[in-house]
C-alpha atoms as a PDB file:
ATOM      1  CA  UNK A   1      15.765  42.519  23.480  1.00  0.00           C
ATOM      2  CA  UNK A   2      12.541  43.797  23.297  1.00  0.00           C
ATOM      3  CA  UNK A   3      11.794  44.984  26.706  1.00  0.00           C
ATOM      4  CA  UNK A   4      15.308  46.301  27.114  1.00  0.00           C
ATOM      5  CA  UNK A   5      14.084  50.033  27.850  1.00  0.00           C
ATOM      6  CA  UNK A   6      16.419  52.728  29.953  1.00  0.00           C
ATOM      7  CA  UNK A   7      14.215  52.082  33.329  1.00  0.00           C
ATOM      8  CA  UNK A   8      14.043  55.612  35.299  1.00  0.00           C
ATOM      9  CA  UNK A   9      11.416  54.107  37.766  1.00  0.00           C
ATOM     10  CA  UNK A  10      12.801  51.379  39.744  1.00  0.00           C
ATOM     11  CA  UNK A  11      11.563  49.655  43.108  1.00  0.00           C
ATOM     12  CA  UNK A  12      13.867  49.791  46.271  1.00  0.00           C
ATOM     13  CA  UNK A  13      14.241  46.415  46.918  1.00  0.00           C
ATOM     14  CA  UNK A  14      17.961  45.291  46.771  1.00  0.00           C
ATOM     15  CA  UNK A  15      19.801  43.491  44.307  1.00  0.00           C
ATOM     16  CA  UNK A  16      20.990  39.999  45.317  1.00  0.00           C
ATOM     17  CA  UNK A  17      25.179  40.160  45.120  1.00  0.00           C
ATOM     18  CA  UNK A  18      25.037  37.153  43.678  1.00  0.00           C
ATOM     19  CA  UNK A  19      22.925  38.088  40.691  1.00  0.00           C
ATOM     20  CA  UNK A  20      24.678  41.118  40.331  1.00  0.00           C
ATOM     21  CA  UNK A  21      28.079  40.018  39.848  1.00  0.00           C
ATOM     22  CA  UNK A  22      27.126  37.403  37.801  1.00  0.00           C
ATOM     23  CA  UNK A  23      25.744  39.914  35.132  1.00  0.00           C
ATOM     24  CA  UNK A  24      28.302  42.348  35.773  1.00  0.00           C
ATOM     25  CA  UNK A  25      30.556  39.401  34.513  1.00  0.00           C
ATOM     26  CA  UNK A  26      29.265  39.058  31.034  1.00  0.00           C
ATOM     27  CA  UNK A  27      30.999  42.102  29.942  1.00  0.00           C
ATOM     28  CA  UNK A  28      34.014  39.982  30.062  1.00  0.00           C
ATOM     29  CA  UNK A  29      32.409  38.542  27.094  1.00  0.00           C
ATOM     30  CA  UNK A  30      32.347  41.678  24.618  1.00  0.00           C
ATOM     31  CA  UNK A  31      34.273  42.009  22.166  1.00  0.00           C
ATOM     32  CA  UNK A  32      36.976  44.541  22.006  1.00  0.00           C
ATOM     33  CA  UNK A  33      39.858  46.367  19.509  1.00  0.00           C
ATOM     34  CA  UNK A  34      43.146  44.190  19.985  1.00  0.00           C
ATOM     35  CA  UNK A  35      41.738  42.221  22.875  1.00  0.00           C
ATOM     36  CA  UNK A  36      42.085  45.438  24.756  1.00  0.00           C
ATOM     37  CA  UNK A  37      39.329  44.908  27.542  1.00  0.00           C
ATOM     38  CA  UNK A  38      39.674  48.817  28.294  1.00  0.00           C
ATOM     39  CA  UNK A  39      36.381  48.768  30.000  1.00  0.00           C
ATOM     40  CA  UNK A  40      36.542  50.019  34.167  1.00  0.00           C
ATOM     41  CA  UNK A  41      33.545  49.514  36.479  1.00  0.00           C
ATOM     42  CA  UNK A  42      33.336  51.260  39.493  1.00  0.00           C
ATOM     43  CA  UNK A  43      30.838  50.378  41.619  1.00  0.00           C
ATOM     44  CA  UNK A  44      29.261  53.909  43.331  1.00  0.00           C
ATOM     45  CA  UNK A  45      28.042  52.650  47.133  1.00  0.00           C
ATOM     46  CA  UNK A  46      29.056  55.301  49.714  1.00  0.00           C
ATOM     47  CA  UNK A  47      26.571  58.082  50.296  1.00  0.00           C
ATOM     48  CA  UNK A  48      28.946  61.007  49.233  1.00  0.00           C
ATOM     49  CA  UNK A  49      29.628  59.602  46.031  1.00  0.00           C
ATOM     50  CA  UNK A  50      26.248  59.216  45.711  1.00  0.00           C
ATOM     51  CA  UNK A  51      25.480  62.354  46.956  1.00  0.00           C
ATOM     52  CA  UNK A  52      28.025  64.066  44.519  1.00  0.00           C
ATOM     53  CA  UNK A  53      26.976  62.071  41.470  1.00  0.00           C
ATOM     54  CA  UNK A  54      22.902  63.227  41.704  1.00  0.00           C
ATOM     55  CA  UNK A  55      23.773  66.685  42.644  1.00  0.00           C
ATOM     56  CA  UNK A  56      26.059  66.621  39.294  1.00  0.00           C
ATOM     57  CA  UNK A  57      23.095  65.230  37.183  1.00  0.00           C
ATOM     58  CA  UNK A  58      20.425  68.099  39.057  1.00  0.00           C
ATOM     59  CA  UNK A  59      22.680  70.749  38.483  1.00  0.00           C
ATOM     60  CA  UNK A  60      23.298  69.851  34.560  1.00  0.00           C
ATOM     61  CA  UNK A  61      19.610  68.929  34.099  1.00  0.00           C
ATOM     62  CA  UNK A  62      18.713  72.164  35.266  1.00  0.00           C
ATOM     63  CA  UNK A  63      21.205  73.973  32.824  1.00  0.00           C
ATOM     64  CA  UNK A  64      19.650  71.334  30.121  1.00  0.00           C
ATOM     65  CA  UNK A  65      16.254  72.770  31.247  1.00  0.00           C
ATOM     66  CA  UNK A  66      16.974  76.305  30.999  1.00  0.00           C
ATOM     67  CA  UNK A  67      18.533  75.747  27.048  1.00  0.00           C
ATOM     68  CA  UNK A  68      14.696  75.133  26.100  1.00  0.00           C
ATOM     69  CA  UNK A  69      11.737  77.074  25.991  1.00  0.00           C
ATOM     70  CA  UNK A  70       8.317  77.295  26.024  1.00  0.00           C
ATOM     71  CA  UNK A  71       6.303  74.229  25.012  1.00  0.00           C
ATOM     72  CA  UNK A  72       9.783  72.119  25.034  1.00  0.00           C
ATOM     73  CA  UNK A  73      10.622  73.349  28.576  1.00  0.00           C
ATOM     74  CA  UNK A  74       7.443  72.614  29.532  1.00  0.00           C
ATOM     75  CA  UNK A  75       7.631  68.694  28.526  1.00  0.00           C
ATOM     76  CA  UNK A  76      11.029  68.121  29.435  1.00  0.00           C
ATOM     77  CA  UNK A  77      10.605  70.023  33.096  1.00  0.00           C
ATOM     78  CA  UNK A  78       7.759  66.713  33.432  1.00  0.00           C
ATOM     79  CA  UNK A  79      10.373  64.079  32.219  1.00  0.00           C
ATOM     80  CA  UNK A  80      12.349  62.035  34.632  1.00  0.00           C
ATOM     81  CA  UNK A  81      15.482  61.522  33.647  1.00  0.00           C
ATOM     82  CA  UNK A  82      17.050  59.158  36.183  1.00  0.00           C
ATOM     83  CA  UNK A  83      16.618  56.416  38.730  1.00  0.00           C
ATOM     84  CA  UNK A  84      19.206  57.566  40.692  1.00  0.00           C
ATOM     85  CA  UNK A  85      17.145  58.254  44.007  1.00  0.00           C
ATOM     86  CA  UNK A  86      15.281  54.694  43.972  1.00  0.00           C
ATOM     87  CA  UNK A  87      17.828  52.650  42.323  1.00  0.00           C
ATOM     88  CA  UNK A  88      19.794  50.727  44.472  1.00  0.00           C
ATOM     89  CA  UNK A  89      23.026  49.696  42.492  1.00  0.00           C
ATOM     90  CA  UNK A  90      24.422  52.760  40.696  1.00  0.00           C
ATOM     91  CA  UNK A  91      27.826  51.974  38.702  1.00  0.00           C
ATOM     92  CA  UNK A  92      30.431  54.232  36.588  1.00  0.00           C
ATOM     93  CA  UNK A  93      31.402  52.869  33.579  1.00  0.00           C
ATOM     94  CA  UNK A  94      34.632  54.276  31.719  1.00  0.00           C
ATOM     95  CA  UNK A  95      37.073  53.390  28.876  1.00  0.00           C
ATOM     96  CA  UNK A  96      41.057  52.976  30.130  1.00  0.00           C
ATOM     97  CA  UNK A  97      42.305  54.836  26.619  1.00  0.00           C
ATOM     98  CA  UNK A  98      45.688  54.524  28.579  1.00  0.00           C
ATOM     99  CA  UNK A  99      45.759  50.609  28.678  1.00  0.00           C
ATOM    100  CA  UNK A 100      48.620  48.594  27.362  1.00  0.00           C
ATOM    101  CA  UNK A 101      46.471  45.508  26.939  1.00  0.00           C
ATOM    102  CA  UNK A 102      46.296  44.755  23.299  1.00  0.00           C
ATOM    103  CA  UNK A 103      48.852  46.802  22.164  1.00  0.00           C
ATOM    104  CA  UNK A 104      47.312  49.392  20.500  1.00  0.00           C
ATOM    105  CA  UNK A 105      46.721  47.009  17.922  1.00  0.00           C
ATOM    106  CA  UNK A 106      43.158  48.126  15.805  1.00  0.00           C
ATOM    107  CA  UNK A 107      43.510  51.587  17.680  1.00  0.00           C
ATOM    108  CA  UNK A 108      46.133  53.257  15.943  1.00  0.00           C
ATOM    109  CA  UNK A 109      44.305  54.788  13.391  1.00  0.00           C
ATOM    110  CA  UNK A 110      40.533  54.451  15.266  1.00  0.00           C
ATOM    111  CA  UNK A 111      41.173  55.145  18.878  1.00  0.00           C
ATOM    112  CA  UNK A 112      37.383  55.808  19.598  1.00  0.00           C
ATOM    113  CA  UNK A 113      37.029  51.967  19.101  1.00  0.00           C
ATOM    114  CA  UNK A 114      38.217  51.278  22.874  1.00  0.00           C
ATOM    115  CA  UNK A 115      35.423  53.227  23.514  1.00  0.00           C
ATOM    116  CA  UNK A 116      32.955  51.498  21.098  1.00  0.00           C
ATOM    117  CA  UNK A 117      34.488  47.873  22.947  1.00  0.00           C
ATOM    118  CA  UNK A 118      33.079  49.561  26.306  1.00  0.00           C
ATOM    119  CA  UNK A 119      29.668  50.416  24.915  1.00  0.00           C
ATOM    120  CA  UNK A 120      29.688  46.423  23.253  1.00  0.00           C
ATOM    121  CA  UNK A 121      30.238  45.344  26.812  1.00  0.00           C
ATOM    122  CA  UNK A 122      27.311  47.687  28.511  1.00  0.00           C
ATOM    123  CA  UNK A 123      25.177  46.444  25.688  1.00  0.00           C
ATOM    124  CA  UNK A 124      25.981  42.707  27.205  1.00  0.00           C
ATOM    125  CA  UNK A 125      25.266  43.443  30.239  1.00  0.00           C
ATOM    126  CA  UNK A 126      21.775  45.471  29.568  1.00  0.00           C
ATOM    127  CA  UNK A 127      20.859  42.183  28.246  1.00  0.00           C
ATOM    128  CA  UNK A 128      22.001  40.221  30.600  1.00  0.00           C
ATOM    129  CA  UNK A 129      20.249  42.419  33.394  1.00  0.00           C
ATOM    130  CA  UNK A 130      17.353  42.468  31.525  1.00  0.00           C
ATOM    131  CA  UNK A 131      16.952  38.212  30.762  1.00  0.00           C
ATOM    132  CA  UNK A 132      17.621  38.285  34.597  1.00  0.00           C
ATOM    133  CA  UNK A 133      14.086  40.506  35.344  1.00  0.00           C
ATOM    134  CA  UNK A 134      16.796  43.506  36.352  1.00  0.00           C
ATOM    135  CA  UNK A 135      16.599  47.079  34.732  1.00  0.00           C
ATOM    136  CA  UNK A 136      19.322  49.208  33.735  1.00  0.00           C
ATOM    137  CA  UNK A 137      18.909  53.334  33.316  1.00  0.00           C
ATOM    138  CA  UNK A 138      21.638  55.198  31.466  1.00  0.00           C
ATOM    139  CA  UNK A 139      21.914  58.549  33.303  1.00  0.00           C
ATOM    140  CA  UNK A 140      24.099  61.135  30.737  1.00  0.00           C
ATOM    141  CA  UNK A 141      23.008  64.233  32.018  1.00  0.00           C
ATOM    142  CA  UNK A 142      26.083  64.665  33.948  1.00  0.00           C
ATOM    143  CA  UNK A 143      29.150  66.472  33.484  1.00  0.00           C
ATOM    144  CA  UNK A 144      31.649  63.298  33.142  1.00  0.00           C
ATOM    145  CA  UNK A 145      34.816  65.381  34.346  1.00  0.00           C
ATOM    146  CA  UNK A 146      33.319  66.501  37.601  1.00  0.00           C
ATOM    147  CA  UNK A 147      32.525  63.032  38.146  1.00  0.00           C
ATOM    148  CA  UNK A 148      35.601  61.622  37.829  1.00  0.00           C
ATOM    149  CA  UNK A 149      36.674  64.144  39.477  1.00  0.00           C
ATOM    150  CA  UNK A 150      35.015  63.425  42.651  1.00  0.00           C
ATOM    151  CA  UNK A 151      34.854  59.449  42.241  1.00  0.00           C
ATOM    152  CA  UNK A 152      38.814  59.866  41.843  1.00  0.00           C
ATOM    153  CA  UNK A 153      39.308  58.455  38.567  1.00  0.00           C
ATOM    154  CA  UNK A 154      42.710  58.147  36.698  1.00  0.00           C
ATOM    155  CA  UNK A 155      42.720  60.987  34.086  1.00  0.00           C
ATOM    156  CA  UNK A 156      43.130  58.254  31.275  1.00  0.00           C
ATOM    157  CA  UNK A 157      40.064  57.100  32.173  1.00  0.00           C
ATOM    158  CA  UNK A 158      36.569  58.717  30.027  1.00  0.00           C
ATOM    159  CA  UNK A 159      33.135  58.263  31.617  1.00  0.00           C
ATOM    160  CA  UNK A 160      30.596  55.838  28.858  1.00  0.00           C
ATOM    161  CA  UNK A 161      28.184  56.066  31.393  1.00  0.00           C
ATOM    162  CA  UNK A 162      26.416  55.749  34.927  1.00  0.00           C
ATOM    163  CA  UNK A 163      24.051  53.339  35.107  1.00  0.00           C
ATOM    164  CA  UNK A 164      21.383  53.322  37.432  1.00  0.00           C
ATOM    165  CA  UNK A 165      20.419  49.233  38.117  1.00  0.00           C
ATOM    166  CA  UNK A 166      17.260  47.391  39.781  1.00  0.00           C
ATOM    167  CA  UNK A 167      13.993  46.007  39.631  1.00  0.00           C
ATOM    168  CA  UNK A 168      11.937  48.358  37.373  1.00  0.00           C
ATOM    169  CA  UNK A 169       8.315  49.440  38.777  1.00  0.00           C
ATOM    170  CA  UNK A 170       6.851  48.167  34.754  1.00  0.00           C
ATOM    171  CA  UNK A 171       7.892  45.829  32.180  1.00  0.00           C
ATOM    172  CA  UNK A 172       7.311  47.569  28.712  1.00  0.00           C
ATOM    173  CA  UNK A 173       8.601  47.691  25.251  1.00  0.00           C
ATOM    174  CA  UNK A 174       7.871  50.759  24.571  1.00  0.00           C
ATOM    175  CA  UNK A 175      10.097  53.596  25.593  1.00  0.00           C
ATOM    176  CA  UNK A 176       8.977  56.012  28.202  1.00  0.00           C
ATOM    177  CA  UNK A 177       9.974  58.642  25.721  1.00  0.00           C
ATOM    178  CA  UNK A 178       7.552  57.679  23.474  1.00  0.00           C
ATOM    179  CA  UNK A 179       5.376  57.259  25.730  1.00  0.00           C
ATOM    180  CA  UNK A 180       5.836  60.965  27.439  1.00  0.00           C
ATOM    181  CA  UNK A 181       5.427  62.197  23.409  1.00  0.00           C
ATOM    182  CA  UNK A 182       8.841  63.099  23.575  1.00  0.00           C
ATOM    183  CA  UNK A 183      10.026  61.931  20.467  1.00  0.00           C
ATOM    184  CA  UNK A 184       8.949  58.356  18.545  1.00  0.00           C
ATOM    185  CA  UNK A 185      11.033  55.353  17.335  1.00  0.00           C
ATOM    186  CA  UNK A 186      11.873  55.086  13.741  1.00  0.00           C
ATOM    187  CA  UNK A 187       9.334  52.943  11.860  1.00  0.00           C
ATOM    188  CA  UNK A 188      12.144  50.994   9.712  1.00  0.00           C
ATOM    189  CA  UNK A 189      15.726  51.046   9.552  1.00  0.00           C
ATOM    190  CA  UNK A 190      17.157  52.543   6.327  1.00  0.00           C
ATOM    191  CA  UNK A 191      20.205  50.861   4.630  1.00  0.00           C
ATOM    192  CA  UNK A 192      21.995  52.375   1.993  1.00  0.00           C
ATOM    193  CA  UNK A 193      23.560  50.384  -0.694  1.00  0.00           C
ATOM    194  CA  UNK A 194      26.928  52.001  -2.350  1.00  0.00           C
END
């Protein structure tokens, strides 16, 4: 768990099918609100979805960009934000809020928690990536409807994520955020008692 950092540098050497599906099949593991399993993986392989996916995340970095200024412009500007050039396994991860499976049951009152059952199951397979030398980047400076939008996705569908997954240039446990002096990781967790 340690060294399970959001990798933005990856090599270019290919992921082995085999190793790849067998991670991607731990997220039938998670846990989820009624037994719901509203979790929907698309794979992104040809070169226009590609294509349409990083000029998404350029166009909305650019607008993150220009909502900062001077010293913080500066430091995010030198920040790489995704993998999604060198990577070569790039996924879409959504939540099916439409799905009959588990009957609504746990959902009625919390429907965000078919949503919380998908990030359970990206959280498996981070880990299971990781124990498996692979990296995993979490790319959300996107706009999510344009890319459903152009991967085609059912409009009861909500992007979690795209994930950028490889073999990551470094092994470290700290993140590159910290690293970059972006921002640091809390020193302790704090638990209130009620």
């Amino acid at each position: 768990m340690a060294v399970r950092r959001d990798v933005r540098r990856f090599r270019t050497d290919p992921v082995d099918e085999a190793l790849l599906v067998q991670c991607l099949d731990t997220i039938r593991m998670a846990p989820s609100v009624g037994l719901s399993e509203p979790w929907r993986i698309v794979r992104v392989e040809s070169d226009l979805a590609r294509h349409a996916a990083l000029e998404n995340h350029r166009q909305i970095n650019a607008e993150a960009l220009a909502g900062y200024a001077g010293e913080t412009a500066e430091q995010y500007a030198k920040l790489k934000l995704s993998g999604m050039t060198e990577a070569p396994v790039h996924i879409a991860v959504f939540c099916d809020d439409g799905t009959a499976k588990g009957r609504g049951l746990g959902a009625r009152t919390m429907p965000e928690m078919r949503k919380y059952s998908v990030v359970s199951a990206v959280t498996l397979l981070w880990l299971s990536l990781r124990a498996h030398g692979l990296g995993m980047g979490w790319v959300s400076i996107l706009d999510p409807m344009r890319l459903a939008q152009d991967l085609e996705i059912p409009s009861e569908w909500a992007l979690i994520g795209y994930f950028c997954i490889g073999w990551p240039q470094e092994n470290t446990t700290t993140p590159e955020l910290e690293i970059l002096g972006w921002g640091r990781r809390a020193g302790s967790l704090s638990i209130e008692t009620r």
